[in-house]
Protein backbone atom coordinates (compact mmCIF):
# COMPACT_ATOMS: atom_id res chain seq x y z
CA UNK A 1 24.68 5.55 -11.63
CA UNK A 2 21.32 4.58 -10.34
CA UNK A 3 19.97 5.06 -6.60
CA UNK A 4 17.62 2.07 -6.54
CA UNK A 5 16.91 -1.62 -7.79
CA UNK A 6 13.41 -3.03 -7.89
CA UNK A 7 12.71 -6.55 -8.61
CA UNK A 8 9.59 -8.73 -8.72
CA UNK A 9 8.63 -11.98 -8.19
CA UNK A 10 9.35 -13.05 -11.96
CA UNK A 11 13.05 -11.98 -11.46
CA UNK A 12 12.97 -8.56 -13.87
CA UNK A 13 14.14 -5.81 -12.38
CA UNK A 14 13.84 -2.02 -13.23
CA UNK A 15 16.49 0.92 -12.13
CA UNK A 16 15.64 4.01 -10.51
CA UNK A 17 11.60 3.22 -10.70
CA UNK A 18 9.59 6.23 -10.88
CA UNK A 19 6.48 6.46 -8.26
CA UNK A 20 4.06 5.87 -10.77
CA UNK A 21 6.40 2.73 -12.17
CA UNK A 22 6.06 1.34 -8.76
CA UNK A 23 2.58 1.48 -8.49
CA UNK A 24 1.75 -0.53 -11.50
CA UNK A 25 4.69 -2.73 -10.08
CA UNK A 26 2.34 -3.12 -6.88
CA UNK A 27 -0.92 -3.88 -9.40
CA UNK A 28 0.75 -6.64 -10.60
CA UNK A 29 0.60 -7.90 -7.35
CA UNK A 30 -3.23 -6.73 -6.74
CA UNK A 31 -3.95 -8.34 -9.78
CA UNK A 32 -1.74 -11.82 -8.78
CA UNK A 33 0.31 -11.68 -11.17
CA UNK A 34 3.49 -10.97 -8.74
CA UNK A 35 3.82 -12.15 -5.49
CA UNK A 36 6.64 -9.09 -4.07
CA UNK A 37 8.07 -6.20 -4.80
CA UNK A 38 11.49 -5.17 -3.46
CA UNK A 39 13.84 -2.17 -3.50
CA UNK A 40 16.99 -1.78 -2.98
CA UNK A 41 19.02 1.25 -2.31
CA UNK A 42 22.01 0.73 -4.64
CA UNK A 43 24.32 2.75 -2.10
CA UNK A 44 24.78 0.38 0.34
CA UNK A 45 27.23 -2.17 -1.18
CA UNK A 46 26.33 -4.76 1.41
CA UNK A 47 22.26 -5.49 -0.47
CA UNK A 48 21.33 -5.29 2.75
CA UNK A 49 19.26 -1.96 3.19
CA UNK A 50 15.83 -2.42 0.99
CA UNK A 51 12.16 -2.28 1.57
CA UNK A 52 10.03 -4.96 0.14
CA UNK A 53 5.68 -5.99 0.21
CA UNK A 54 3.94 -8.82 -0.83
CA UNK A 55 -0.03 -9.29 -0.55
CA UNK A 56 -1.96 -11.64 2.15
CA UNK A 57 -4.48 -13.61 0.92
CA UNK A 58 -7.43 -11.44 2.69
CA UNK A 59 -6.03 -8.42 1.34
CA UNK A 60 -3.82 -6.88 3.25
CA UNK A 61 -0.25 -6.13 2.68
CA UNK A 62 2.89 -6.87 4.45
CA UNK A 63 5.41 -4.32 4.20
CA UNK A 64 8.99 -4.53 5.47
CA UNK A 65 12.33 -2.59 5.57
CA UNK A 66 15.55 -3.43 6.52
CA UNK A 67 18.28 -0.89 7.09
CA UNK A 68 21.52 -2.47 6.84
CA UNK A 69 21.69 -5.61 8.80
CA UNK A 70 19.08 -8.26 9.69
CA UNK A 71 19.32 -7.01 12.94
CA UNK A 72 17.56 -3.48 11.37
CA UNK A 73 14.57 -4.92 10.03
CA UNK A 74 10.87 -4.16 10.40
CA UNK A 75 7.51 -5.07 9.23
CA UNK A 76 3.95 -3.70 9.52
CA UNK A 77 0.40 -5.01 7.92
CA UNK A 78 -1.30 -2.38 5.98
CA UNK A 79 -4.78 -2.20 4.64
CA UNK A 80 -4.43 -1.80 0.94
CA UNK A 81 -2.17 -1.58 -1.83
CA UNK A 82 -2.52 1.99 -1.87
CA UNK A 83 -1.16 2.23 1.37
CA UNK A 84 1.74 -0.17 0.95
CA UNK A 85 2.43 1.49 -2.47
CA UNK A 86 2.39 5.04 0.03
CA UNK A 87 5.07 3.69 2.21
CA UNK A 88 7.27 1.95 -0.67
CA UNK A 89 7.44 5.21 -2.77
CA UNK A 90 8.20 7.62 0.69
CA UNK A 91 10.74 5.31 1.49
CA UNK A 92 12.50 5.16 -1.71
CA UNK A 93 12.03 8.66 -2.73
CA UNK A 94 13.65 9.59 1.04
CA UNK A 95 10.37 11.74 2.08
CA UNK A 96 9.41 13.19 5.48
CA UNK A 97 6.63 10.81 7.83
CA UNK A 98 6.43 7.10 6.35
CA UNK A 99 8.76 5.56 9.18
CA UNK A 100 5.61 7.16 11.54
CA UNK A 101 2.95 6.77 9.64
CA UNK A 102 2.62 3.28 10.94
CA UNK A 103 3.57 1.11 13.97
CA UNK A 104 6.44 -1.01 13.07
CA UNK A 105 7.23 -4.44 14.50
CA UNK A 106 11.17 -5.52 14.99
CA UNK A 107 11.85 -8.67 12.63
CA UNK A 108 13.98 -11.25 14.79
CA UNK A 109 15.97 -13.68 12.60
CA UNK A 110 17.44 -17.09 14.21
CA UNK A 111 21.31 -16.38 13.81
């Protein structure tokens, strides 16, 4: 049974990416050809625990997690797609230091 779901903009959608998978998943959207990335952890039944990135238009990237309810979600603004490819992959491979490696902002949603 597989651990994670990625999708992209175009709807396809890939199980258990590897790292390197989900860096030529964030190309595409370097390269414009994909607006967003998420991925999902399959083990919460609810859909609601993912982290997801998408590109501004000078560059940057926006990177957000959610863990489990709307009210658990978070967003920062990193430089590059290196760096929001750094924090996807931690995050979905469960490693030590990507929830500090930046300063994340709360996400409030109108209810």
């Amino acid at each position: 049974m597989p651990l994670l779901k990625s999708t992209n903009e175009s709807g396809q959608t890939w199980e258990d990416p590897s790292e390197d998978a989900l860096f030529m998943f964030m190309e595409d959207i370097e390269q414009g050809e994909e607006a967003f990335l998420i991925v999902e952890l399959l083990a919460d039944p609810s859909g609601q625990t993912f982290i997801q990135s998408t590109r501004n238009d000078d560059g940057t990237y926006v990177v957000e997690f959610r863990e489990g309810s709307p009210s658990q979600h978070f967003g920062t603004v990193v430089d590059d797609m290196r760096a929001a490819h750094a924090l996807i992959a931690s995050w979905s491979f469960g490693l030590d230091g990507w929830r500090e490696s930046v300063e994340w902002t709360k996400i409030l949603f109108d209810e």
